[in-house]
Protein backbone atom coordinates (compact mmCIF):
# COMPACT_ATOMS: atom_id res chain seq x y z
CA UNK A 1 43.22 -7.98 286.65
CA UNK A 2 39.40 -8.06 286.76
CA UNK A 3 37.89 -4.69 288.48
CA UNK A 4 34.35 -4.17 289.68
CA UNK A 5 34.10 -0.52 288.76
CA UNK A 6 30.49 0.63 288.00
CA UNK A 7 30.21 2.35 284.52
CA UNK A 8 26.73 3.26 284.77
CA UNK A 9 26.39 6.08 282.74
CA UNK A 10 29.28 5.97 280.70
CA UNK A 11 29.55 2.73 279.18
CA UNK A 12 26.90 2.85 276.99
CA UNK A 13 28.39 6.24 275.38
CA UNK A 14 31.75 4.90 274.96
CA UNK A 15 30.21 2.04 273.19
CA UNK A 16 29.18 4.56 270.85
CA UNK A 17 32.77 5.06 269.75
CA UNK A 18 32.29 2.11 267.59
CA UNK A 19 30.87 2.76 264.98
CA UNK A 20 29.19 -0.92 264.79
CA UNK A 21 27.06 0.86 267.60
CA UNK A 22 26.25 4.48 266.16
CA UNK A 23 24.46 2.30 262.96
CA UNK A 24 22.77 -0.62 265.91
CA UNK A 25 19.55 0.13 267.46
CA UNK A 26 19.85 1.35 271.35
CA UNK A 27 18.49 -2.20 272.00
CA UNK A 28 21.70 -4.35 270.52
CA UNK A 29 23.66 -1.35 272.32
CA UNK A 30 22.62 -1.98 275.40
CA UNK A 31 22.63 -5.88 275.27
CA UNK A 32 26.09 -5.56 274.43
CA UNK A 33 26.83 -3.18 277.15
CA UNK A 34 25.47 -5.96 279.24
CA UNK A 35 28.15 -8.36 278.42
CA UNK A 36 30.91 -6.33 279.00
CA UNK A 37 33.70 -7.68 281.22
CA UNK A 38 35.68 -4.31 283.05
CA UNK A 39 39.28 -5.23 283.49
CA UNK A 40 41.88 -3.00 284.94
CA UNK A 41 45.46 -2.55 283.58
CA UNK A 42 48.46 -1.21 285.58
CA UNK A 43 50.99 1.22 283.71
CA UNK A 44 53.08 -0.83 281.66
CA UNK A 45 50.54 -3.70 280.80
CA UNK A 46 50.21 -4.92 277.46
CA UNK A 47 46.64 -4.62 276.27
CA UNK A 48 46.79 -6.16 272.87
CA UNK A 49 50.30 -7.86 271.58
CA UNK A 50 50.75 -6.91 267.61
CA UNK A 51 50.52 -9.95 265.49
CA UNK A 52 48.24 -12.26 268.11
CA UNK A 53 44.81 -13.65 267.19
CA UNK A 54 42.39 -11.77 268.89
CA UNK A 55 38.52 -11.62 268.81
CA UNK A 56 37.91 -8.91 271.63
CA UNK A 57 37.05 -5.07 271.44
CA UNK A 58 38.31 -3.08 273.70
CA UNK A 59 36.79 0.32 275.22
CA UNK A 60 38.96 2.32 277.40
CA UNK A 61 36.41 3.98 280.27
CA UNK A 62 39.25 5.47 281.84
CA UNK A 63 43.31 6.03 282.14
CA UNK A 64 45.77 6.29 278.80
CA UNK A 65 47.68 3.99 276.87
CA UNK A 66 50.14 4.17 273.74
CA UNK A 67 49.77 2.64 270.42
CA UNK A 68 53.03 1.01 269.29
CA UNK A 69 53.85 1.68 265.28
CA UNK A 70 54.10 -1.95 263.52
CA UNK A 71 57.27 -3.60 264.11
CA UNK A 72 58.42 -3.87 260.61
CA UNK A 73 57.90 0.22 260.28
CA UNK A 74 59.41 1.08 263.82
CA UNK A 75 62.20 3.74 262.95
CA UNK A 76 64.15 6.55 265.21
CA UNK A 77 61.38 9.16 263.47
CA UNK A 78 58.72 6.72 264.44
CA UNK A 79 57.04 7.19 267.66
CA UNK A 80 54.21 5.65 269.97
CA UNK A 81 50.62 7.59 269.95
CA UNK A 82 49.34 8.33 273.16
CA UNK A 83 45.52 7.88 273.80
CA UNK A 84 43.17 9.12 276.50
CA UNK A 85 40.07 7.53 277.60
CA UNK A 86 37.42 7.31 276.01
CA UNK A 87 38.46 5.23 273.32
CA UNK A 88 38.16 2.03 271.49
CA UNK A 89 40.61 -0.65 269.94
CA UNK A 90 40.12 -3.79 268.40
CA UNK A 91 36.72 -3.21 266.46
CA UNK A 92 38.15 -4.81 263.54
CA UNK A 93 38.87 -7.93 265.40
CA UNK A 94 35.93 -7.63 267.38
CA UNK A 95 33.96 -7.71 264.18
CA UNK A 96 35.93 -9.99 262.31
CA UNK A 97 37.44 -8.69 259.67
CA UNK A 98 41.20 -8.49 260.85
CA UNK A 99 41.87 -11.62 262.65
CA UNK A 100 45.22 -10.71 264.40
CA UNK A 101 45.91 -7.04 266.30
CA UNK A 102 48.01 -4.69 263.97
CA UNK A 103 49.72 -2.90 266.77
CA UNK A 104 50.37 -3.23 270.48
CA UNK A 105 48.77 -0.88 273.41
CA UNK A 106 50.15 -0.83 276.51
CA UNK A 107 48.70 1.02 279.29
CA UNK A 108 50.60 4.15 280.69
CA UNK A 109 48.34 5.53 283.45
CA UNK A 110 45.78 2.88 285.50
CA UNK A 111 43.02 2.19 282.72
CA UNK A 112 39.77 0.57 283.00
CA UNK A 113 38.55 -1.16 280.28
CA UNK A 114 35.49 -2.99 278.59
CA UNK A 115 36.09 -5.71 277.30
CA UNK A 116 33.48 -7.56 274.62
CA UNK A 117 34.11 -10.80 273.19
CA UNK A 118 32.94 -11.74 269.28
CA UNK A 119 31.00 -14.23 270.76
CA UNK A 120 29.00 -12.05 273.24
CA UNK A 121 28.26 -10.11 270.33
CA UNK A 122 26.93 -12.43 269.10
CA UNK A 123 24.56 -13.36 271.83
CA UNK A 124 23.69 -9.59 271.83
CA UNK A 125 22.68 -9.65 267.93
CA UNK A 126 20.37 -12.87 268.60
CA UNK A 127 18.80 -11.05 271.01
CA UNK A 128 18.43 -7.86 269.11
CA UNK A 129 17.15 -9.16 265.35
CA UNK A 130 15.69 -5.82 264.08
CA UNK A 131 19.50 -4.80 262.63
CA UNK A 132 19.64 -6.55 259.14
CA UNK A 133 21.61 -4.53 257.69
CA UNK A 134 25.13 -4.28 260.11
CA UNK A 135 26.39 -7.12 258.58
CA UNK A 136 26.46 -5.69 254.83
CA UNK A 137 29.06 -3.02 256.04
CA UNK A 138 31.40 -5.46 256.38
CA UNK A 139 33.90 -7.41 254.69
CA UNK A 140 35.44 -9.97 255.97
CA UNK A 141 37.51 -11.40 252.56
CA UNK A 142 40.39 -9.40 254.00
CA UNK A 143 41.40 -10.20 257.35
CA UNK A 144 45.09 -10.84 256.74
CA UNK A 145 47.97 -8.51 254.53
CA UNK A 146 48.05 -11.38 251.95
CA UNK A 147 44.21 -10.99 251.22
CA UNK A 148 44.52 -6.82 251.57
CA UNK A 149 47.35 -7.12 248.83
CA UNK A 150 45.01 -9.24 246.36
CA UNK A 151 42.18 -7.02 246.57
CA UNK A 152 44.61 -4.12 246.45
CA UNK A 153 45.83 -5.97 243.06
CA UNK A 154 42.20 -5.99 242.19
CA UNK A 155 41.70 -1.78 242.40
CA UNK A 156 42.55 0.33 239.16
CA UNK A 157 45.16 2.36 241.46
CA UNK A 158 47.13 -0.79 242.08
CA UNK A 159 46.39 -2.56 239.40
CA UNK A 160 49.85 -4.65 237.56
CA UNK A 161 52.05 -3.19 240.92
CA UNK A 162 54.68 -5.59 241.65
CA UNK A 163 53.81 -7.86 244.67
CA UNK A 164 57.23 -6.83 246.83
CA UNK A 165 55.83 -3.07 246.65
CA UNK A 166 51.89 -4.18 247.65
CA UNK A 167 53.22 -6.51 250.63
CA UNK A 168 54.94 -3.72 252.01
CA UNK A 169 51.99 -1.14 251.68
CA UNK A 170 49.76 -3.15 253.32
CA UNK A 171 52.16 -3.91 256.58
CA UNK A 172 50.00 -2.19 259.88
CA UNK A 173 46.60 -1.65 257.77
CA UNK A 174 43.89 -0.75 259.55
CA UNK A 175 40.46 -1.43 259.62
CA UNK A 176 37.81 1.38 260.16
CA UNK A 177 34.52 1.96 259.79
CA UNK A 178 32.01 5.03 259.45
CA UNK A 179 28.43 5.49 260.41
CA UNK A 180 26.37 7.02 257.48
CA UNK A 181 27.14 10.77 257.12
CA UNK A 182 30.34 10.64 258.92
CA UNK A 183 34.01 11.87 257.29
CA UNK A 184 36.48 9.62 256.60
CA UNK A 185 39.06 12.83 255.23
CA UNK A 186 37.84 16.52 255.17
CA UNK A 187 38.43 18.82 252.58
CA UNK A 188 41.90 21.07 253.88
CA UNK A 189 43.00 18.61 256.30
CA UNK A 190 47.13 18.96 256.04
CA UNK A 191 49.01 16.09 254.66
CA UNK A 192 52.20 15.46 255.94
CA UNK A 193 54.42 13.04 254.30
CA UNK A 194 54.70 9.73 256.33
CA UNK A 195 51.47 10.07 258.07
CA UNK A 196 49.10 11.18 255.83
CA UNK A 197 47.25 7.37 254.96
CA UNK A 198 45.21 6.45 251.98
CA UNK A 199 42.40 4.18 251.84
CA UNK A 200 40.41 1.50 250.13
CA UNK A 201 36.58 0.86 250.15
CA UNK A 202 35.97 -2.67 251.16
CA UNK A 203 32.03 -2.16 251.93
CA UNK A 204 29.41 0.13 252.11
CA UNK A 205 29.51 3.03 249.76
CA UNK A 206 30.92 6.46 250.19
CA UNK A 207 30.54 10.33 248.53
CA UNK A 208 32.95 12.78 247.70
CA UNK A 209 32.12 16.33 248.14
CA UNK A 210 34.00 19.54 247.41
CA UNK A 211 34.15 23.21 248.24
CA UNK A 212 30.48 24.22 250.37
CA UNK A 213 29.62 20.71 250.25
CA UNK A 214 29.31 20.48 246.09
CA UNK A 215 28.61 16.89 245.68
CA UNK A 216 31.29 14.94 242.93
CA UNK A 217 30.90 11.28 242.96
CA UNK A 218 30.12 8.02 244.87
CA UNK A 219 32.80 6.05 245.44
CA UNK A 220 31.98 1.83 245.91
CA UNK A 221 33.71 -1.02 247.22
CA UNK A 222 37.73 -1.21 245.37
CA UNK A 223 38.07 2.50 244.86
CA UNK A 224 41.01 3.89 246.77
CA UNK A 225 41.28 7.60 247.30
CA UNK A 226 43.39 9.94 249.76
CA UNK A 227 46.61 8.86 247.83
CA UNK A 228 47.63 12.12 246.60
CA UNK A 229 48.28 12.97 250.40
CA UNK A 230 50.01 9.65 251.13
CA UNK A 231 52.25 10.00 248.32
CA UNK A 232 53.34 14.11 249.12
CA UNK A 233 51.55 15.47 246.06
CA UNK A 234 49.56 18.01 247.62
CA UNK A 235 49.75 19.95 250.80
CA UNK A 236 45.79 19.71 251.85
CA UNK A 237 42.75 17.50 250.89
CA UNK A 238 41.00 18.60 248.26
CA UNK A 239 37.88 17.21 248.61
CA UNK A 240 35.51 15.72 251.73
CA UNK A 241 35.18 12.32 251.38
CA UNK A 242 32.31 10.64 254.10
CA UNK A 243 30.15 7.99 254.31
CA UNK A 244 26.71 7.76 252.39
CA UNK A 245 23.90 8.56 253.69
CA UNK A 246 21.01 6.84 252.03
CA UNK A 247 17.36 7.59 252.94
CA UNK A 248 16.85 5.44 256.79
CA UNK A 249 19.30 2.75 256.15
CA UNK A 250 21.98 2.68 258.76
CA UNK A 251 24.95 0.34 256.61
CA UNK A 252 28.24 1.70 257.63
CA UNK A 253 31.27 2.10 255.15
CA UNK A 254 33.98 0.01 255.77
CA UNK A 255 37.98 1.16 254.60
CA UNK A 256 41.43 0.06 255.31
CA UNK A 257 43.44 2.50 255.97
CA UNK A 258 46.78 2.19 254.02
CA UNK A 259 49.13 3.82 256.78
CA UNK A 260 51.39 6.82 255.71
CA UNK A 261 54.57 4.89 256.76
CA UNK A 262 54.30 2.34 254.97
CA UNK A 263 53.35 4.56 251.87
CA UNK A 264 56.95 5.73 252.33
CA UNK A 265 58.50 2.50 252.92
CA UNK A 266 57.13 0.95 249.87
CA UNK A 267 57.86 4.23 247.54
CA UNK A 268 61.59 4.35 248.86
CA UNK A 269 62.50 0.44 248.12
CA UNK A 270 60.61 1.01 244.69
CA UNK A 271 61.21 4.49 243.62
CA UNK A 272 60.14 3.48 239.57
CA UNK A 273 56.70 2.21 240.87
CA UNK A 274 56.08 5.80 243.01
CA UNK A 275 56.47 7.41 239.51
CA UNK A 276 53.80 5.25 238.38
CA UNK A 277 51.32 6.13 240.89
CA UNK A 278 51.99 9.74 240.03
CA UNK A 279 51.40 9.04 236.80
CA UNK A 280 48.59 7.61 237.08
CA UNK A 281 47.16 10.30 239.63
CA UNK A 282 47.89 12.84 237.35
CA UNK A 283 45.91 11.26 234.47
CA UNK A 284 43.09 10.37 236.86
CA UNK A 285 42.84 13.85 237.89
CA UNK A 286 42.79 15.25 234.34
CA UNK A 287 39.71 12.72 233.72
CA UNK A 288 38.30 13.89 236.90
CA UNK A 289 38.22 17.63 235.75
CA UNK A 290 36.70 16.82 232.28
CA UNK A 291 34.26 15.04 233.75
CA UNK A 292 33.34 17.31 236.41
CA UNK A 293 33.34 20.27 233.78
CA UNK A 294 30.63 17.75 231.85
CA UNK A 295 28.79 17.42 235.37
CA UNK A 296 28.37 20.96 235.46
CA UNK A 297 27.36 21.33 232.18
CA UNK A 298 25.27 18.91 232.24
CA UNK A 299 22.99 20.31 235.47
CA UNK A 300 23.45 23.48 234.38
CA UNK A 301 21.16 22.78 231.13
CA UNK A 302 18.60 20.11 232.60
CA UNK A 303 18.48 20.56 236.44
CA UNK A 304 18.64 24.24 237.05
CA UNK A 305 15.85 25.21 235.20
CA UNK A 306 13.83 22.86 237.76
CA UNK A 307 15.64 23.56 241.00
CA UNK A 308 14.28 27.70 240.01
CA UNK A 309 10.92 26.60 239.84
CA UNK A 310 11.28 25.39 243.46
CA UNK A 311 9.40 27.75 245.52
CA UNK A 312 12.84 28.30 247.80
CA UNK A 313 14.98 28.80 244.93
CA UNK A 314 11.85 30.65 242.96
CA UNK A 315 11.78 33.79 245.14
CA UNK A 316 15.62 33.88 244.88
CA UNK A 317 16.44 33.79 241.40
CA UNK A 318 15.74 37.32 240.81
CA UNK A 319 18.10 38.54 243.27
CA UNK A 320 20.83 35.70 242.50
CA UNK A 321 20.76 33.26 239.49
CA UNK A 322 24.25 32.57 240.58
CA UNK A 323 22.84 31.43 243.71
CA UNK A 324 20.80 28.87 242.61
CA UNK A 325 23.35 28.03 239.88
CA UNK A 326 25.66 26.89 242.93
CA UNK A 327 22.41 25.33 244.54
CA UNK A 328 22.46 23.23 241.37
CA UNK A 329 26.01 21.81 242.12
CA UNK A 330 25.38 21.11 245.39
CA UNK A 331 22.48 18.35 244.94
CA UNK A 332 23.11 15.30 244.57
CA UNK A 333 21.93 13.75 241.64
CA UNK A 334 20.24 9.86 242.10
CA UNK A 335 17.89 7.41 240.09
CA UNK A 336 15.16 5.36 241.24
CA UNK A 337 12.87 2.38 240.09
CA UNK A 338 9.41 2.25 240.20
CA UNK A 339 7.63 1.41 243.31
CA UNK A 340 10.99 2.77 245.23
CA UNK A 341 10.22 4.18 248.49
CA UNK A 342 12.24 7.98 247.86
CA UNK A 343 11.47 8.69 251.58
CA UNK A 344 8.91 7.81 254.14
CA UNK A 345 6.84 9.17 256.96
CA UNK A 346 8.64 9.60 260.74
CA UNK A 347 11.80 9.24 258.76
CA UNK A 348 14.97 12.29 259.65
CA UNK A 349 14.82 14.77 257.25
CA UNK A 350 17.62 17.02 256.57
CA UNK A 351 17.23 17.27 252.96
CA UNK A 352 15.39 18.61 250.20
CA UNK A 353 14.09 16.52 247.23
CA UNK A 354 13.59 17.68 243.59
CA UNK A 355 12.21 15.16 240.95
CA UNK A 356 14.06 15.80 237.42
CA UNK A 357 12.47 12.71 235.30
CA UNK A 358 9.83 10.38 236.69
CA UNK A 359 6.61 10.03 238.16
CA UNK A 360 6.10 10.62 241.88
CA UNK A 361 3.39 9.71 244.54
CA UNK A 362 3.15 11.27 247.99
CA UNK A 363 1.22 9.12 250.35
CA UNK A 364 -0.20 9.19 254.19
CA UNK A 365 0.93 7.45 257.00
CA UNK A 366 -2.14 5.08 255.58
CA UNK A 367 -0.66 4.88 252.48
CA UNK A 368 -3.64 7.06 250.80
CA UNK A 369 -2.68 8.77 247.62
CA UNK A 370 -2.31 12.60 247.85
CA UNK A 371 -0.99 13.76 244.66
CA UNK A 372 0.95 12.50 241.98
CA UNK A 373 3.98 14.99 240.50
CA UNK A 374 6.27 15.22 237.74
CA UNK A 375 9.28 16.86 236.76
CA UNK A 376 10.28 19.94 238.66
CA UNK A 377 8.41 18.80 241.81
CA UNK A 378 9.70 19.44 244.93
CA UNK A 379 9.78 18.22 248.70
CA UNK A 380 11.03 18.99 252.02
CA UNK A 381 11.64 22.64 251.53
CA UNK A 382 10.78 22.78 255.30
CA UNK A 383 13.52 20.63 256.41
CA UNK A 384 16.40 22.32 254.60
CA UNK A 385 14.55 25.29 256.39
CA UNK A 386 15.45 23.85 259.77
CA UNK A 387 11.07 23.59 260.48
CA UNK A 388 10.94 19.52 260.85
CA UNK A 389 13.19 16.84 261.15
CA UNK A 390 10.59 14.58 260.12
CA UNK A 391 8.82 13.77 256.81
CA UNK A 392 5.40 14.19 257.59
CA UNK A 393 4.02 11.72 254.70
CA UNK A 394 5.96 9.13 252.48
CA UNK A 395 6.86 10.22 248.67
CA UNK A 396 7.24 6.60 246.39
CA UNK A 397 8.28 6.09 242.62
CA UNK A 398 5.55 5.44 240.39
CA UNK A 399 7.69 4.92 237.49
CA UNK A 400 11.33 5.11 237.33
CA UNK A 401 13.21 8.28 236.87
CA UNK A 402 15.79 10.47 238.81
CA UNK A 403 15.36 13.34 241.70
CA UNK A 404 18.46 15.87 243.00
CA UNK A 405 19.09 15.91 246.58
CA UNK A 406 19.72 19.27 248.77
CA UNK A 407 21.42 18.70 252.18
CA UNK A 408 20.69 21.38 254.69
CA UNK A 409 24.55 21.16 255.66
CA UNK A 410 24.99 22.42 251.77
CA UNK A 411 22.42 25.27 251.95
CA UNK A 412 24.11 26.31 255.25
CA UNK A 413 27.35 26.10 253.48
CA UNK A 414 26.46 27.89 250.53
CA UNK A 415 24.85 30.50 252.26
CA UNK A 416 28.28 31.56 254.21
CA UNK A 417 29.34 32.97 251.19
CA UNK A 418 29.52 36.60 251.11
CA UNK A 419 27.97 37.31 247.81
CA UNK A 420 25.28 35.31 249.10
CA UNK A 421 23.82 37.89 251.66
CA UNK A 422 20.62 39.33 249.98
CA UNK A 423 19.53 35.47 249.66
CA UNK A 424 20.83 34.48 253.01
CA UNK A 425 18.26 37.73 254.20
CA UNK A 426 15.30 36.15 251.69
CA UNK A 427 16.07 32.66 253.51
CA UNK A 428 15.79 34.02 256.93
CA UNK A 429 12.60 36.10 256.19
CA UNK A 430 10.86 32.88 254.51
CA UNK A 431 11.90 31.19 257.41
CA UNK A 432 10.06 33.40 259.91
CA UNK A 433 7.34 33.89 257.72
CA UNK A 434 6.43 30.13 257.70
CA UNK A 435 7.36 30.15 261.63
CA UNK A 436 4.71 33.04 261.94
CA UNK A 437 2.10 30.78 259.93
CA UNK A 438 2.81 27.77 261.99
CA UNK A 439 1.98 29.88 264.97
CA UNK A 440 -1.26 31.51 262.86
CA UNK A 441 -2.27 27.73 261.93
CA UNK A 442 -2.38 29.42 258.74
CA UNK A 443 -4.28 28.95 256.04
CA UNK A 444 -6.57 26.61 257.54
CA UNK A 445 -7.58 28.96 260.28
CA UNK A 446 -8.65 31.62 258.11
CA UNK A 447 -11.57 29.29 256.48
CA UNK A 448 -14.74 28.86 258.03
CA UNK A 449 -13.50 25.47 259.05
CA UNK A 450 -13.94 25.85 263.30
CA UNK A 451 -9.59 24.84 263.01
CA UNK A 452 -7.98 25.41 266.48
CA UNK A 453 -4.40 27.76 265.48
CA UNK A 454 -2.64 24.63 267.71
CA UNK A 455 -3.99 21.55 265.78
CA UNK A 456 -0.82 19.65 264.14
CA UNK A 457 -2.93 19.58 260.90
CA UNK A 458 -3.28 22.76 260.70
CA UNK A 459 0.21 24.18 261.75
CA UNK A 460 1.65 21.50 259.41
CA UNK A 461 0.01 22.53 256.51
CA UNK A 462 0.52 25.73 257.47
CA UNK A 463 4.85 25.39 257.37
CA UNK A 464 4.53 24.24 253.84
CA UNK A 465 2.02 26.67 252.54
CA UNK A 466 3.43 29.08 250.42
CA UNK A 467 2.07 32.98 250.81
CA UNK A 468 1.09 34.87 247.64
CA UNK A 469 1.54 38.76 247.63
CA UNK A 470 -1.84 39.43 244.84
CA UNK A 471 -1.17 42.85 243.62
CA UNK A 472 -4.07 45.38 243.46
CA UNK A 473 -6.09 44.88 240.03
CA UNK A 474 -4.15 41.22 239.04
CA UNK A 475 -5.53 38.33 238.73
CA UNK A 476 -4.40 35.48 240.50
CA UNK A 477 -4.53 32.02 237.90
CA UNK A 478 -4.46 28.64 240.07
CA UNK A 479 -2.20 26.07 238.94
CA UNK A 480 -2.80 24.09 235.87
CA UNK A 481 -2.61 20.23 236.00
CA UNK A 482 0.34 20.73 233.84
CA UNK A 483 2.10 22.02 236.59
CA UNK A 484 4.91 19.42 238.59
CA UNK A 485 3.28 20.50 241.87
CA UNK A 486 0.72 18.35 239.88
CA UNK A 487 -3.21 18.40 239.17
């Protein structure tokens, strides 16, 4: 029945377990929160009924309930998961791309929950416009089994796999959906046969990272991965897989998540097509090697030489080349097209950017020209440094070309590593070297300029100034316009 519970102060967090609200603007949030209708359930009330049409969301505020395993996979091993509040179910319906509830919830203890139609959402998005892009993260060509099993037909994994097997695979596939940045399967997670699941991309785009964050590949809509797990090949993931994060747009990655039951169901009534799969993962993993040996190779000859001239990685070669070596792998490696906006001013920054072919312009808040830069260029050394979160001017292609990416989350990563220590000690110096600076409003405040030390000019330029030590007798050359820091 309908309860008048307040849930100021929590609602609008346990939105957030959607993702569809992580990747919104607080605005469409909130407006959504607005239409929420609180309902309570008693223990033993059905929440959602497997198999109906539904076009709700559901977000439990308080109480538990249990999530029944599909009918057609219901065995003595199988059993009901038990959830605690908060929680969410029904996104996919909510959303509209599954039109009928995969599984039912009953409640278990009293629950309170908020419930949002499709159509309030609605409302809330016409009132909200500045979210363009929510709507590319999801599909909605697959909202029954009969659809999942044609575009599963469609993917090079289950490509020629007889129709019995696919209509089986797909029974109680879920829908789910990641904000940019966020893991979909983490690298040592345990597989267990039976509910371990696999997944296909059906929007968005997602990246695949290994050991210390080393970035492999991008994966894009019709790639399946996870299915050595499902299938009881290996005992751990082998590799993070999460969604991509690119630059300030908020698009989230949308799978279906094949479930690990009804991996087993289908590779028990078809043992001959199993052995295909394994077959085929076995060759795709070969491939996967060679090409990641090529990868390595491949940065190894053209990018490290330009991630060392970096001033981070510069001061750090001497004591490790293996250091920035591993650097190397970490970045990711991505093109752009003239005019391209690489990153722009007030934008998060969490990452370091490297230019490897190209032209480059970095630009004010007014869109005045500073500089222009070339290979070996480099930008944002401050915010793999932890010093800002926000790009202080915008950096734009002025001809097409390619740039390596540097996460902070990698540089933490790599800099765990034992062997690692002297640079980890160089790092944390630099870093409270520039701190001291910042505080100094160094350089500027040593010129005859009348600069206050706390003017934001001055400590900015002052976090991104790099200190020379000019022994006695040397002579100190300024930089040619050869140089990629550029004329």
């Amino acid at each position: 029945g309908r309860h008048s519970v307040s849930t100021e102060g929590n609602g609008c967090s346990t939105m957030q377990l959607c993702a569809f609200f992580r990747v919104a603007t607080p605005a469409l949030s909130d407006r959504a929160f607005e239409y929420l209708e609180v309902l309570m359930f008693r223990p033993g009330d059905n929440i959602c009924i497997e198999g109906v049409e539904s076009d709700r969301g559901y977000f439990l505020l308080e109480g538990a309930a249990k999530i029944e395993p599909p009918s057609s996979l219901r065995s003595s091993e199988a059993s009901a998961e038990e959830v605690h509040a908060p929680a969410v179910f029904g996104s996919a319906q909510l959303l509209k791309t599954q039109l009928r509830n995969p599984v039912s919830i009953w409640a278990t203890q009293l629950c309170v929950i908020g419930v949002l139609s499709r159509q309030d959402l609605i409302h809330a998005m016409q009132a909200c416009p500045q979210n363009p892009k929510l709507k590319e993260g999801l599909c909605r060509d697959v909202q029954d089994e009969v659809e999942l099993t044609r575009w599963l037909s469609q993917s090079l994994t289950f490509s020629n796999i007889p129709e019995a097997f696919m209509s089986v695979l797909c029974t109680g596939a879920e829908h789910l959906f990641f904000a940019p940045g966020e893991v979909v399967i983490r690298r040592g997670d345990k597989c267990t046969l039976g509910k371990t699941d696999c997944y296909m991309i059906v929007a968005g785009m997602a990246e695949v990272q290994s050991e210390a964050g080393v970035f492999v590949d991008f994966l894009k809509v019709g790639d399946v991965f996870g299915e050595a797990g499902a299938l009881g090949l290996v005992e751990e993931r082998k590799n993070t897989v999460r969604a991509r994060v690119n630059g300030k747009e908020r698009c989230l990655l949308h799978v279906v998540s094949l479930v690990g039951k009804a991996v087993v169901a289908a590779c028990r009534a078809f043992p001959e097509v199993r052995e295909r799969l394994i077959e085929l993962f076995i060759t795709r993993s070969e491939k996967n090697r060679h090409m990641a040996s090529e990868r390595k190779r491949w940065l190894r000859e053209n990018v490290t030489p330009l991630v060392d001239h970096a001033s981070l990685f510069n001061m750090c070669s001497q004591s490790s080349q293996s250091f920035v070596e591993a650097a190397t792998e970490s970045c990711r490696l991505q093109k752009f097209k003239a005019g391209t906006k690489i990153f722009e001013v007030g934008e998060e920054a969490d990452t370091m950017v490297i230019v490897i072919e190209g032209a480059v312009e970095l630009q004010t808040k007014h869109g005045e020209i500073v500089g222009r830069f070339g290979p070996g260029a480099s930008f944002g050394e401050v915010a793999v440094l932890g010093l800002l979160d926000i790009r202080p001017s915008t950096l734009r292609a002025k001809t097409a070309g390619k740039f390596v990416e540097l996460s902070a989350e990698a540089l933490r990563s790599l800099l765990q590593d034992p062997q690692f220590e002297d640079v980890r000690d160089s790092i944390d110096f630099l870093r409270k070297e520039r701190r001291e600076q910042g505080n100094m409003g160094l350089p500027m405040c040593a010129l005859p300029l009348h600069v206050n030390p706390g003017d934001a000019c001055a400590r900015m330029a002052a976090l991104t100034a790099t200190r020379l030590l000019i022994p006695p007798n040397s002579v100190w050359h300024p930089l040619p316009d050869s140089c990629p820091d550029g004329p």
